[in-house]
C-alpha atoms as a PDB file:
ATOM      1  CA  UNK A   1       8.319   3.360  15.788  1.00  0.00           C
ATOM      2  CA  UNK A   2       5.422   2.378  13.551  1.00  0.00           C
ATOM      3  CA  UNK A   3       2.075   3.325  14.675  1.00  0.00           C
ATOM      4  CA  UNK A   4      -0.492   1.271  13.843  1.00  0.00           C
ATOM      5  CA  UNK A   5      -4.607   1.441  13.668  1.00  0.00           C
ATOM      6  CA  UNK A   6      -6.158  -2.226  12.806  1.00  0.00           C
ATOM      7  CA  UNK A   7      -4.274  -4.337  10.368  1.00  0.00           C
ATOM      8  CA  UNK A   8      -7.135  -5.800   8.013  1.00  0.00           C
ATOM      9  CA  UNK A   9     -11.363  -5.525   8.763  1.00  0.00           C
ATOM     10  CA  UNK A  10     -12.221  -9.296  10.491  1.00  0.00           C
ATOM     11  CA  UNK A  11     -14.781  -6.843  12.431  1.00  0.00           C
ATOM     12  CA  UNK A  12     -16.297  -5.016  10.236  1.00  0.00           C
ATOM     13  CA  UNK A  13     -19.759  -4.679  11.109  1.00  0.00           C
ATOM     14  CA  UNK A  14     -18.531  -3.728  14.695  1.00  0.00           C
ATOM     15  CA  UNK A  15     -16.516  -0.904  13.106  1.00  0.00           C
ATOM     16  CA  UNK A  16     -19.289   0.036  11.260  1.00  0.00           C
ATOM     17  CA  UNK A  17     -20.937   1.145  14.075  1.00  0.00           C
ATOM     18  CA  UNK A  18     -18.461   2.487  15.682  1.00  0.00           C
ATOM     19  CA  UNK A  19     -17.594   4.941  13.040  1.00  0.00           C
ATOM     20  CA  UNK A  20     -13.763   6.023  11.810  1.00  0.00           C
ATOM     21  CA  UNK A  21     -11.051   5.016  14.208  1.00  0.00           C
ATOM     22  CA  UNK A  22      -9.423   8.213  15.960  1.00  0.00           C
ATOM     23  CA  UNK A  23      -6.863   9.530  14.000  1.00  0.00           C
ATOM     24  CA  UNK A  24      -2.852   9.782  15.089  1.00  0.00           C
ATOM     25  CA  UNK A  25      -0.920  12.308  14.115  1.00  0.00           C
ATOM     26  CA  UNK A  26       2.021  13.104  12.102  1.00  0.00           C
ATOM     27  CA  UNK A  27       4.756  14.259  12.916  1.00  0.00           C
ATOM     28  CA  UNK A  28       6.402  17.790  11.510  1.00  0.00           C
ATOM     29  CA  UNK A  29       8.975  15.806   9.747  1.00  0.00           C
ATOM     30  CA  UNK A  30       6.481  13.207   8.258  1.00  0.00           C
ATOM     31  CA  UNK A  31       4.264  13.307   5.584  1.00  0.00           C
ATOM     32  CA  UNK A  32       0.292  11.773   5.598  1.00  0.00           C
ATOM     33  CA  UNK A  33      -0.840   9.546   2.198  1.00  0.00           C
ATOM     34  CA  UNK A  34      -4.258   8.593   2.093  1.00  0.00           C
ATOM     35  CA  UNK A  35      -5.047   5.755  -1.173  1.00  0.00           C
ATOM     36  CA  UNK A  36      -8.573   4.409  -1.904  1.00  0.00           C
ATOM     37  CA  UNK A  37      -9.472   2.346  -4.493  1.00  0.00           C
ATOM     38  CA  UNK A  38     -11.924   2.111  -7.229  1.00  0.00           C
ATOM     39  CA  UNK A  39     -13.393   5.327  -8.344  1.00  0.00           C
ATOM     40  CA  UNK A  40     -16.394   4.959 -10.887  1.00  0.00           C
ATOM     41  CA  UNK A  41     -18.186   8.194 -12.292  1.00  0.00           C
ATOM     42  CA  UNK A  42     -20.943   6.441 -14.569  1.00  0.00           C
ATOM     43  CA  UNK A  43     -23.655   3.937 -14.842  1.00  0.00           C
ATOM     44  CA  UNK A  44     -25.661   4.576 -11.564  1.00  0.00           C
ATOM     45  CA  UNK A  45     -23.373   7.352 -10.326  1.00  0.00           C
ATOM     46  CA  UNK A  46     -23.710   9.747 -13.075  1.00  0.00           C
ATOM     47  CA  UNK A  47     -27.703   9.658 -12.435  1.00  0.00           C
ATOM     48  CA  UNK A  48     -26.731  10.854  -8.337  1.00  0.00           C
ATOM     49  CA  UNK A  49     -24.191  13.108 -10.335  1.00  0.00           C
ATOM     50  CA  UNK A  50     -26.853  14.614 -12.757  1.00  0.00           C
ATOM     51  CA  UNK A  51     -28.946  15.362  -9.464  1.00  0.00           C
ATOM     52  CA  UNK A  52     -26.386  16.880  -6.565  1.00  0.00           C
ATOM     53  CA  UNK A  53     -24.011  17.794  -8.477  1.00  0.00           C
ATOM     54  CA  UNK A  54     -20.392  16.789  -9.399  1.00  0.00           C
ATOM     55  CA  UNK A  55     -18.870  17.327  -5.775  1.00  0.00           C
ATOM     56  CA  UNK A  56     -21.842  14.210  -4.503  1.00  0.00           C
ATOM     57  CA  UNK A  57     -19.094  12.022  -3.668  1.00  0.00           C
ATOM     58  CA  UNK A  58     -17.259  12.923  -2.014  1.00  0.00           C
ATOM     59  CA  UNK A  59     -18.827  15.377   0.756  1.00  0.00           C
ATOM     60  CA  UNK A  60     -18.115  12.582   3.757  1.00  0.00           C
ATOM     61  CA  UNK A  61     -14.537  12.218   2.777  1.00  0.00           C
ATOM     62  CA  UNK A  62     -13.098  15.209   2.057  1.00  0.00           C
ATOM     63  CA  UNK A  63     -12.334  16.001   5.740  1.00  0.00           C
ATOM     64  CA  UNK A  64      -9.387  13.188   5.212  1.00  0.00           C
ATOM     65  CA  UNK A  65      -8.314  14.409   1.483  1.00  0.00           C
ATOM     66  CA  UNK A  66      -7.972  18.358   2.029  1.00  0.00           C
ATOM     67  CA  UNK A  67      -5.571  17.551   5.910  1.00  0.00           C
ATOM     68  CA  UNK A  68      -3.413  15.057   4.385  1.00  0.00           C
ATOM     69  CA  UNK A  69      -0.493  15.553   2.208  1.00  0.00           C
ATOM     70  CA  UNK A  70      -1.158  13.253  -0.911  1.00  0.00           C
ATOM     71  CA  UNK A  71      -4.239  11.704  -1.829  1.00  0.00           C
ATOM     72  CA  UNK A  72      -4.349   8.825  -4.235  1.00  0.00           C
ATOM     73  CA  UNK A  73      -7.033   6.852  -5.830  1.00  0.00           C
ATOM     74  CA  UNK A  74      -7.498   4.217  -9.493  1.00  0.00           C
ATOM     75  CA  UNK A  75     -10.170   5.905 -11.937  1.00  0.00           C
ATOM     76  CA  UNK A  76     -11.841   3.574 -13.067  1.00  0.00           C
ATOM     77  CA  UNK A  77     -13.353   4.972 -15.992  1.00  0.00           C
ATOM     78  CA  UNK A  78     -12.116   7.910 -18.760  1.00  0.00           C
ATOM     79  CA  UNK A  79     -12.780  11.016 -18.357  1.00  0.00           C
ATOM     80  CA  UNK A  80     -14.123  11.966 -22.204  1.00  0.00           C
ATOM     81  CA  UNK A  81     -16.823  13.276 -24.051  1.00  0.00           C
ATOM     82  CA  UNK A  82     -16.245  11.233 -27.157  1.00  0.00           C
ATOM     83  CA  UNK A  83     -18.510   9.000 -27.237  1.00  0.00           C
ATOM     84  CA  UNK A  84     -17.870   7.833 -30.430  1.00  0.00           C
ATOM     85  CA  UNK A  85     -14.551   6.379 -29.628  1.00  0.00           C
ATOM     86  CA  UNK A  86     -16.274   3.462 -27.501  1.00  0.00           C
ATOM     87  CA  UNK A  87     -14.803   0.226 -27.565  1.00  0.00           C
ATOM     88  CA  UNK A  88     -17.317  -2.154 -29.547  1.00  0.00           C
ATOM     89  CA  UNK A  89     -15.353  -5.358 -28.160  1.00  0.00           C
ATOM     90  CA  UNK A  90     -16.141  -4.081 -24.372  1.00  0.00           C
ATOM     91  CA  UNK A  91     -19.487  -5.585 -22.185  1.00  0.00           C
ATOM     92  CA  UNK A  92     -18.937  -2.802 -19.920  1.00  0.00           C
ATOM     93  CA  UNK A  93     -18.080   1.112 -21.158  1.00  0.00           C
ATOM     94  CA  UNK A  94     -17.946   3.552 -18.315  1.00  0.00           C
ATOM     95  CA  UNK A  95     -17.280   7.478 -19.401  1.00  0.00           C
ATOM     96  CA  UNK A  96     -17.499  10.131 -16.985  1.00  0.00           C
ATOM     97  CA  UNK A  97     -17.984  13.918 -17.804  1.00  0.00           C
ATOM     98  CA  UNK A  98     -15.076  16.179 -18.033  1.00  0.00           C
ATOM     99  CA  UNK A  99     -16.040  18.249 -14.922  1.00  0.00           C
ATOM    100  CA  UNK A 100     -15.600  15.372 -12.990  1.00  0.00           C
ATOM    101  CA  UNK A 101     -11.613  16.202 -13.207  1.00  0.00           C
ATOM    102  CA  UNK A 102     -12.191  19.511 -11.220  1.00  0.00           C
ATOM    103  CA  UNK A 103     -14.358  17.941  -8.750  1.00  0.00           C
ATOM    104  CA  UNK A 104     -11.984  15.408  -7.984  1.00  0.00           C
ATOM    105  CA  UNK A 105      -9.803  18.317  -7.643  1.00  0.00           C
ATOM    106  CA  UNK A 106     -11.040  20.064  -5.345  1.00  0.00           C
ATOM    107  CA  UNK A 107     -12.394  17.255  -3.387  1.00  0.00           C
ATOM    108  CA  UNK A 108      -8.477  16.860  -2.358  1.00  0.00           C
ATOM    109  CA  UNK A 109      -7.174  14.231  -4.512  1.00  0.00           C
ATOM    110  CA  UNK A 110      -3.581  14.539  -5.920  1.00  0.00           C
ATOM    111  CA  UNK A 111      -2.797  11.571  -7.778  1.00  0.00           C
ATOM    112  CA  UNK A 112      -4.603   9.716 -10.135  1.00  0.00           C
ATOM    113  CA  UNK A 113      -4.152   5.690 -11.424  1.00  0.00           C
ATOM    114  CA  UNK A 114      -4.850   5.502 -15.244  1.00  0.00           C
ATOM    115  CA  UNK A 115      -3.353   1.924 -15.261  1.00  0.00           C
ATOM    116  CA  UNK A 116      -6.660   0.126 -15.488  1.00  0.00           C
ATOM    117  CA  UNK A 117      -8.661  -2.557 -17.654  1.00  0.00           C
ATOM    118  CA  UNK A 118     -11.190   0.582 -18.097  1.00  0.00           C
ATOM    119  CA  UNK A 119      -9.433   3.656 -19.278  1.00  0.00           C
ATOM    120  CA  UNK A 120      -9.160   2.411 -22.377  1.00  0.00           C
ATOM    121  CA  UNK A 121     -13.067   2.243 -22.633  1.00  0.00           C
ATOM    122  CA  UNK A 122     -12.657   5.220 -25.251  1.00  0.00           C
ATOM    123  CA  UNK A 123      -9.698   3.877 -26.805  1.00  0.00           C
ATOM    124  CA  UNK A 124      -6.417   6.311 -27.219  1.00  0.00           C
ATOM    125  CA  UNK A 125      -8.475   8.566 -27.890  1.00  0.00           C
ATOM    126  CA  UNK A 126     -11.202   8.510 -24.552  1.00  0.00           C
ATOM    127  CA  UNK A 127      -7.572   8.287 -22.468  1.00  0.00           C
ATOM    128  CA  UNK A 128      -5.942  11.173 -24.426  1.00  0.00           C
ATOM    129  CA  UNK A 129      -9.068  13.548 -23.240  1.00  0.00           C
ATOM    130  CA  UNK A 130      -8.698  11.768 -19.560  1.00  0.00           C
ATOM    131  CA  UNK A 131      -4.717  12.980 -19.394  1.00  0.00           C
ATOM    132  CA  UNK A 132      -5.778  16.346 -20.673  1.00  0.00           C
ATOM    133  CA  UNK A 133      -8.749  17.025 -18.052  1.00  0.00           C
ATOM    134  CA  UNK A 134      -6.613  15.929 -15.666  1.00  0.00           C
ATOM    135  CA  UNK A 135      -3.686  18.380 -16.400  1.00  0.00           C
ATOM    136  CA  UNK A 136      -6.094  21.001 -16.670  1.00  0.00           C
ATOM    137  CA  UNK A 137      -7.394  20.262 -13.442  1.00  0.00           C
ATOM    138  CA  UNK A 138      -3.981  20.380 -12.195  1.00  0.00           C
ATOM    139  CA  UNK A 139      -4.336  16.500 -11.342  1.00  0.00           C
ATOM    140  CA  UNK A 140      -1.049  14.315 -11.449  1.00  0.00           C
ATOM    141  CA  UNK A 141      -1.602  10.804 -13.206  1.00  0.00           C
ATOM    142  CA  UNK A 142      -0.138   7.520 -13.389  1.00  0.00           C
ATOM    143  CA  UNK A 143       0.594   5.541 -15.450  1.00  0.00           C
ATOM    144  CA  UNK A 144      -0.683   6.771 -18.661  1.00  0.00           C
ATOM    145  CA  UNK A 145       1.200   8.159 -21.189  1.00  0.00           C
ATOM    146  CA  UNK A 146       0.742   9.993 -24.880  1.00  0.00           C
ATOM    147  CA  UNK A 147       3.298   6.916 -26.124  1.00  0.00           C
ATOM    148  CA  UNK A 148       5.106   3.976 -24.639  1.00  0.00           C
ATOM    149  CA  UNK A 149       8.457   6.161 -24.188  1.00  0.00           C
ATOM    150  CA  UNK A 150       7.169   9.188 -22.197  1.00  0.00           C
ATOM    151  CA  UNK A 151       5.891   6.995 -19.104  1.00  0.00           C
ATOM    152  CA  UNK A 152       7.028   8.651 -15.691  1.00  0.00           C
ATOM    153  CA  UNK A 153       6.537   7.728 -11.978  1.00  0.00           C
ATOM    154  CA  UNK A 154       4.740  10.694 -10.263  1.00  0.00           C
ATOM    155  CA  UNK A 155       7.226  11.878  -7.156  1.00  0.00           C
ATOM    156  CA  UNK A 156       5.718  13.902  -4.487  1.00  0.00           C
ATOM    157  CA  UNK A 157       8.140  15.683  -2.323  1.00  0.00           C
ATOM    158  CA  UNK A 158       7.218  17.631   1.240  1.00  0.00           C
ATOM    159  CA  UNK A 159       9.766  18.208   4.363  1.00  0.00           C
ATOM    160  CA  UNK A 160      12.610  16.612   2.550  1.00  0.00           C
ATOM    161  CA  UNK A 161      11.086  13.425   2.432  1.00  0.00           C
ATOM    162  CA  UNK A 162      10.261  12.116  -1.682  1.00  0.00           C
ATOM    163  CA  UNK A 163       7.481   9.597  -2.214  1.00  0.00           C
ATOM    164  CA  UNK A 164       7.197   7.917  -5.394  1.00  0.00           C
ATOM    165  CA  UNK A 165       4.503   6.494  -7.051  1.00  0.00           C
ATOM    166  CA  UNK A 166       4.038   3.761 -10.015  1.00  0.00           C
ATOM    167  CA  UNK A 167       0.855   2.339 -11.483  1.00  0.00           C
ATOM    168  CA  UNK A 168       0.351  -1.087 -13.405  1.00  0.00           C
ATOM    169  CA  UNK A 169      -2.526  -3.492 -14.693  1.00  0.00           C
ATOM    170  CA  UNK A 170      -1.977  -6.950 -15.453  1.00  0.00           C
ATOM    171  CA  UNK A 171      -5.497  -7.045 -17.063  1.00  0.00           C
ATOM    172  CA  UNK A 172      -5.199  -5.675 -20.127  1.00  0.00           C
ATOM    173  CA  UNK A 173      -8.037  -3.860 -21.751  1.00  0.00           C
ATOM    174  CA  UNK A 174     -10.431  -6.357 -23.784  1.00  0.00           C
ATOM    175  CA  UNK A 175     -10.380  -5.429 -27.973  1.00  0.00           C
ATOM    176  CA  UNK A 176      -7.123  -3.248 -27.302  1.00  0.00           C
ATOM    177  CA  UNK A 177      -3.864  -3.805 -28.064  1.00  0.00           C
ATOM    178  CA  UNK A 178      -0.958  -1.936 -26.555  1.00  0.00           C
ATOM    179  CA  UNK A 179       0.414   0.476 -28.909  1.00  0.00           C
ATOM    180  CA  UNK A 180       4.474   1.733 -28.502  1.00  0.00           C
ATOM    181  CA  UNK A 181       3.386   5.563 -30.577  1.00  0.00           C
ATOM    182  CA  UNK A 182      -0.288   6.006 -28.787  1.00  0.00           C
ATOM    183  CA  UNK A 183      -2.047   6.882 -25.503  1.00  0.00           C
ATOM    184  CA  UNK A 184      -1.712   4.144 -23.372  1.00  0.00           C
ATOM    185  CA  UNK A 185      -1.561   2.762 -19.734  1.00  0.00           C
ATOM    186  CA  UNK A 186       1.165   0.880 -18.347  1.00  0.00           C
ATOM    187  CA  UNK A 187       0.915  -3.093 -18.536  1.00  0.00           C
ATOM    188  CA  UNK A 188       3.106  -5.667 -16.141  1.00  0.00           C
ATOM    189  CA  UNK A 189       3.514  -8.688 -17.372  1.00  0.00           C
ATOM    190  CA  UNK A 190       2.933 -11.803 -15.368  1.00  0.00           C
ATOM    191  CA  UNK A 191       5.628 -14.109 -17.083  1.00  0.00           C
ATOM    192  CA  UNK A 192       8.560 -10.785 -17.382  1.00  0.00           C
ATOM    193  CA  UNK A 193       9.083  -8.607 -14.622  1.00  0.00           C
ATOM    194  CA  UNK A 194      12.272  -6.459 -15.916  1.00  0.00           C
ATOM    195  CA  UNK A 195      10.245  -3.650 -16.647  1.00  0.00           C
ATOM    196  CA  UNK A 196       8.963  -3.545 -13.656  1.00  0.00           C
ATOM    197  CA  UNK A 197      12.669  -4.015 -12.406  1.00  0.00           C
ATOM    198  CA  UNK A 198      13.837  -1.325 -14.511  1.00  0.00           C
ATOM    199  CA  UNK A 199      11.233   1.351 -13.359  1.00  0.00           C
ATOM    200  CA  UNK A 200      11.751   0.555 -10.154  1.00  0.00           C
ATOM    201  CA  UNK A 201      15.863   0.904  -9.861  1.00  0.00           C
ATOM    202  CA  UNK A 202      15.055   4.136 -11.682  1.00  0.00           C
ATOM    203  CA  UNK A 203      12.960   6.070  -9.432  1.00  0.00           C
ATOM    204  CA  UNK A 204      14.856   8.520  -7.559  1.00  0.00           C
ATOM    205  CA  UNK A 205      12.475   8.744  -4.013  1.00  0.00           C
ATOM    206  CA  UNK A 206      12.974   7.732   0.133  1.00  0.00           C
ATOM    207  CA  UNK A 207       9.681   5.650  -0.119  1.00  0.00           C
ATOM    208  CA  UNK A 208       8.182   3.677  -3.796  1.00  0.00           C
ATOM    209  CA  UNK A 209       4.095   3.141  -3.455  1.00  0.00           C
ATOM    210  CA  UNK A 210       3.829   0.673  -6.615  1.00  0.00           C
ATOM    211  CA  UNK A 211      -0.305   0.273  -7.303  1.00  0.00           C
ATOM    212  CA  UNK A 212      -1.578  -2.484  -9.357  1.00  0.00           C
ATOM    213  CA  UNK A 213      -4.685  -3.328 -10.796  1.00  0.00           C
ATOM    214  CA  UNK A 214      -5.302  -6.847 -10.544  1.00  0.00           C
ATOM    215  CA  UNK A 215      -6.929 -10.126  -9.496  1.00  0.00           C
ATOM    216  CA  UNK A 216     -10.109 -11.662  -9.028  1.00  0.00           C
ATOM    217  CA  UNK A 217     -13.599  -9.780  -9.398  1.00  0.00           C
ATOM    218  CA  UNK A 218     -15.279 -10.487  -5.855  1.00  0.00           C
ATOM    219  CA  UNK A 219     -13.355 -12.563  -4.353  1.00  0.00           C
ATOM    220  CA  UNK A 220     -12.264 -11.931  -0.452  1.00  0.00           C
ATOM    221  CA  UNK A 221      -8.438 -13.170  -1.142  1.00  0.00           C
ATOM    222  CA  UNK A 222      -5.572 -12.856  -3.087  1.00  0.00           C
ATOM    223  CA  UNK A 223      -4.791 -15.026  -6.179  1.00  0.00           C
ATOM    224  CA  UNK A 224      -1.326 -16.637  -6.683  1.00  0.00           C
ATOM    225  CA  UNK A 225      -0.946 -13.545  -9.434  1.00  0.00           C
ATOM    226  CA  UNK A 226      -1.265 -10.829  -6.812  1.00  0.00           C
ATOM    227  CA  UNK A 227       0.796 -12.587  -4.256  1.00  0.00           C
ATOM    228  CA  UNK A 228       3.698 -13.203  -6.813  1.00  0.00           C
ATOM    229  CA  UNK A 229       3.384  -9.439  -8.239  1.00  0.00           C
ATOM    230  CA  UNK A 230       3.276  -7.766  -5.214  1.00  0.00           C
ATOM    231  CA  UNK A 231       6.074  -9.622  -3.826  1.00  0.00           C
ATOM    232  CA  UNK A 232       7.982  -9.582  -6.614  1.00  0.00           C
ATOM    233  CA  UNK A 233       7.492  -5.792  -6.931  1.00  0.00           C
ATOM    234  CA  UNK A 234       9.040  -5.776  -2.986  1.00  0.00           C
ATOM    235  CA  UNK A 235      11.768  -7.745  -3.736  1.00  0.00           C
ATOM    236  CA  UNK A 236      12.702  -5.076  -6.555  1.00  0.00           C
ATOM    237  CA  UNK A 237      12.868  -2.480  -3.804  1.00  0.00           C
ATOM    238  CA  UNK A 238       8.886  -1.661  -3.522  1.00  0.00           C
ATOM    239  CA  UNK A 239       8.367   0.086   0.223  1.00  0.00           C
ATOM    240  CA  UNK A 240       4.316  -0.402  -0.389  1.00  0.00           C
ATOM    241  CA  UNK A 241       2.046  -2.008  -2.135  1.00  0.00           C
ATOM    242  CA  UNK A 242      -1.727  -1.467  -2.751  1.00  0.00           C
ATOM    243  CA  UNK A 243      -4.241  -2.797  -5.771  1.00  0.00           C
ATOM    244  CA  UNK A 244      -7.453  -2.837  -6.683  1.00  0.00           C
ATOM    245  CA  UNK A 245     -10.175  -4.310  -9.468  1.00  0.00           C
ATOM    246  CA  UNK A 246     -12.011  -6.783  -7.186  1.00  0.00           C
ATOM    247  CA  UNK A 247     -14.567  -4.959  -6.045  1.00  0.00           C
ATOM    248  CA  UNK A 248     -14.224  -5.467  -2.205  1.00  0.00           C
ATOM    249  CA  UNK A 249     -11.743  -5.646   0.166  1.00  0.00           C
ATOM    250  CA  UNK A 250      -8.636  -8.359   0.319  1.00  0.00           C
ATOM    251  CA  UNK A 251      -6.858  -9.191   3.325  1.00  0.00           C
ATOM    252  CA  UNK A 252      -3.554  -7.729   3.409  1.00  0.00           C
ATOM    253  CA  UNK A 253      -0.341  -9.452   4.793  1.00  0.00           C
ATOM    254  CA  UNK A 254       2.983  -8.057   5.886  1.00  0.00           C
ATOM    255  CA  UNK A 255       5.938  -9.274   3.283  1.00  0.00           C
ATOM    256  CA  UNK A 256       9.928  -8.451   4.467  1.00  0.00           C
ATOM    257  CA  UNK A 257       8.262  -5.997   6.997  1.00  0.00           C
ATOM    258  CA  UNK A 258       6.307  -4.477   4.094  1.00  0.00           C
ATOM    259  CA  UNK A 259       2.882  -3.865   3.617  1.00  0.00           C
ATOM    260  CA  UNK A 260       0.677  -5.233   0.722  1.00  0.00           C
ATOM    261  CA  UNK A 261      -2.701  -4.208   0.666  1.00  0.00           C
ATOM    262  CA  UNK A 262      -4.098  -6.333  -2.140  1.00  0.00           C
ATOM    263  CA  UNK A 263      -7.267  -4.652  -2.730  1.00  0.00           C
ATOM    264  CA  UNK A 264      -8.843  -1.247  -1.289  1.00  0.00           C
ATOM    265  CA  UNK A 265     -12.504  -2.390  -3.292  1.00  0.00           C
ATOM    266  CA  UNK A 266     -14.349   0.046  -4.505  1.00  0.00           C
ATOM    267  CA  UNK A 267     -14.930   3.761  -3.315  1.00  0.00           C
ATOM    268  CA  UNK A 268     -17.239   5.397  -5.330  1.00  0.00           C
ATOM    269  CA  UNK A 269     -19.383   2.688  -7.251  1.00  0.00           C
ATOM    270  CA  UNK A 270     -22.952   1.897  -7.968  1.00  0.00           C
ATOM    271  CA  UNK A 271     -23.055  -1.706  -7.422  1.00  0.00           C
ATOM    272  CA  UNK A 272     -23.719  -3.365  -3.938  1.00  0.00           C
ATOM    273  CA  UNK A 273     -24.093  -6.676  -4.995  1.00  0.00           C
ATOM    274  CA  UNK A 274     -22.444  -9.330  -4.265  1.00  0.00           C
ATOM    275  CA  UNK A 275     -22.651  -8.559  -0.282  1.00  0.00           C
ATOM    276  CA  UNK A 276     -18.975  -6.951   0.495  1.00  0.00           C
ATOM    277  CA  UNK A 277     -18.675  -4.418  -2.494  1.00  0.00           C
ATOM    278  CA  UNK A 278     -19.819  -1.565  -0.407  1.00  0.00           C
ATOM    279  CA  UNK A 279     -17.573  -1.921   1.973  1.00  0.00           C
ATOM    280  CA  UNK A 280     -14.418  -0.112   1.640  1.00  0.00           C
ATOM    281  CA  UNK A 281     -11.466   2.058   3.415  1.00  0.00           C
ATOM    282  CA  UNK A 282      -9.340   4.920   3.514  1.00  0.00           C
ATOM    283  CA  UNK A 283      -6.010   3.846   3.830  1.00  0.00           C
ATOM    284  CA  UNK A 284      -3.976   6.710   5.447  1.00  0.00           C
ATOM    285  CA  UNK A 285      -0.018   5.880   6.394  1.00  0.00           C
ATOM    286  CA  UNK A 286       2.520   8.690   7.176  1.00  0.00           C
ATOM    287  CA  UNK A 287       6.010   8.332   6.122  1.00  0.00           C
ATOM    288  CA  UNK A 288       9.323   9.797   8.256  1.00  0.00           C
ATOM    289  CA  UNK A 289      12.915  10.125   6.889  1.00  0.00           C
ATOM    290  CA  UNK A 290      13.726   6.365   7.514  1.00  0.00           C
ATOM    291  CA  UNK A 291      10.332   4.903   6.272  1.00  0.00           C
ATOM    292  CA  UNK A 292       7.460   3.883   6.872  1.00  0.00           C
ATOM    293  CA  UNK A 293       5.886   5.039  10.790  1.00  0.00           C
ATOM    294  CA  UNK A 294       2.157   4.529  10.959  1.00  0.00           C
ATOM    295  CA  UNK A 295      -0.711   2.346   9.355  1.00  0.00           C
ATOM    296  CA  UNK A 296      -4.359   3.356   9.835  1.00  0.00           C
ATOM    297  CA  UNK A 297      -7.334   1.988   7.994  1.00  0.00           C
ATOM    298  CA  UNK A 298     -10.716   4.402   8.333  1.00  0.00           C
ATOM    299  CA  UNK A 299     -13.512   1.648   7.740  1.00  0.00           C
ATOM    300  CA  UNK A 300     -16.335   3.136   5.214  1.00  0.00           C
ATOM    301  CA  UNK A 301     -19.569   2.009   3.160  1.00  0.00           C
ATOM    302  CA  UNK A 302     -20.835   2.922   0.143  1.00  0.00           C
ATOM    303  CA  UNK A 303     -24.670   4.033   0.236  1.00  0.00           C
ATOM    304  CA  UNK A 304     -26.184   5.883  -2.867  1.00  0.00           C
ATOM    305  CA  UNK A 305     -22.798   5.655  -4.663  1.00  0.00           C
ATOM    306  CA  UNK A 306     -21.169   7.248  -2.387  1.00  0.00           C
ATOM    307  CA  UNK A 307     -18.414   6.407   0.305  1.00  0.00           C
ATOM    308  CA  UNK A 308     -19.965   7.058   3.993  1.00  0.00           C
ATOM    309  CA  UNK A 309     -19.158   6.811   7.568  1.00  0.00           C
ATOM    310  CA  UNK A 310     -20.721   3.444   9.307  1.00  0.00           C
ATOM    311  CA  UNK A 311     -23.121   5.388  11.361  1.00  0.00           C
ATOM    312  CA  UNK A 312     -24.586   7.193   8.292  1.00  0.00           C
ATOM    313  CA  UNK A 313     -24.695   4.178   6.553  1.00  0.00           C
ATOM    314  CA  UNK A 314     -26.795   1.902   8.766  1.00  0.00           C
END
């Protein structure tokens, strides 16, 4: 039977002071994912980094990270100290410092999404040093690649049950163009989706987590491009979908008795305006041998860059 904790945040400033819901548990032959959205280690946060240290953000969250089985979360900026690879053609550059990859590390993440309209902020090169402080750090990553050819879904595989994951951004990176021979993340199409068909009748796993980056900055709902993506993507055989790159939370809907969370907002960010981009969620789900079995949303905000409970927050 599915368990189920709140489906979407209509009352969120009630939750907010009520603090995270109570958590169910899984069962032995089921395995706990949490996802969160964006995750950004400059600008304002690397001052708050400079000060506490690289472990700041995530010392009211990692409770959730180091009990579950697979964490998963969009970095939204490279991890590289090569700062003259910038990308003149960009407004924004974000570049975070390689010890950030061990922090995130040991903060419980598992899985990283490098399929974003910022990890190319340092070109092939900024994303090269991103996959490599990763692997170091013994971080898995999707869905970046040294070329076009060697992209791979990251499968995750715990009391016989195999979860895959695969990463896409329909915004493509402004001044770069994809190239088939370099570092690069992995672009869908809004006009072709047999790529996406093709990666998906390929992965060998019980239960497919496909995350997108997409949509509209700030805005509360889904655009027609998320809707027809996501369901698209669970017509192809997709068992969940999740996205981010608005900045705040989306209201998800339930699509063929599938879940689409359009956007999990930010989770570790500097900017709290508009009103709405410091709220944000950990999405935890466990998964049994025949799918999907619970749904549980742990309501957050975001106060000095950081992702907080509501009480500590107010």
């Amino acid at each position: 039977m599915l368990k189920r904790r709140r489906l979407y945040f209509t009352l969120f400033a009630l939750i907010m002071g009520m603090g995270a819901f109570i958590r169910f548990k899984a069962e032995p032959d089921e395995v706990t994912i949490s996802i969160v959205g964006d995750i950004m280690l400059s600008r304002g946060v690397q001052k708050y980094l400079d000060e506490y240290g690289y472990d700041y953000p995530y010392g009211d969250v990692r409770q959730w990270f180091l009990k579950d089985d697979l964490t998963i979360a969009n970095l939204e900026c490279p991890i590289t100290e090569n700062e003259n690879a910038a990308n003149k053609a960009r407004r924004f550059l974000f570049r975070a410092d390689r010890e950030n990859a061990a922090s995130l590390k040991q903060a419980g993440f598992d899985c990283i999404n490098l399929a974003n309209n910022h990890s190319m902020d340092y070109m092939s090169a900024g994303l090269h040093d991103t996959m490599k402080y990763l692997d170091d750090s013994g971080l898995a990553y999707v869905e970046a690649s040294e070329n076009a050819s060697l992209k791979q879904p990251y499968i995750f595989e715990k009391n016989g049950i195999r979860v895959g994951v695969l990463a896409y951004s329909a915004l493509p990176p402004e001044g770069f163009f994809f190239h088939e021979e370099k570092p690069t993340v992995q672009y869908i199409s809004t006009m072709d989706f047999s790529g996406l068909e093709e990666d998906i009748a390929a992965v060998q796993c019980d239960f497919l987590i496909v995350y997108f980056h997409w949509g509209i900055e700030y805005q509360r709902y889904k655009s027609d491009m998320q809707e027809r993506i996501a369901k698209k993507a669970i017509d192809l055989g997709a068992d969940f979908v999740v996205g981010a790159h608005p900045h705040v939370l989306q209201e998800p809907e339930i699509y063929k008795d599938r879940y689409i969370y359009y956007s999990l907002g930010n989770f570790v960010f500097d900017k709290q305006i508009p009103p709405g981009t410091d709220e944000t969620m950990i999405l935890q789900i466990t998964v049994g041998r025949q799918g999907l079995t619970g749904v549980e949303e742990i309501p957050l905000v975001i106060r000095e860059g950081k992702p907080v409970s509501g009480l500590q927050g107010t």
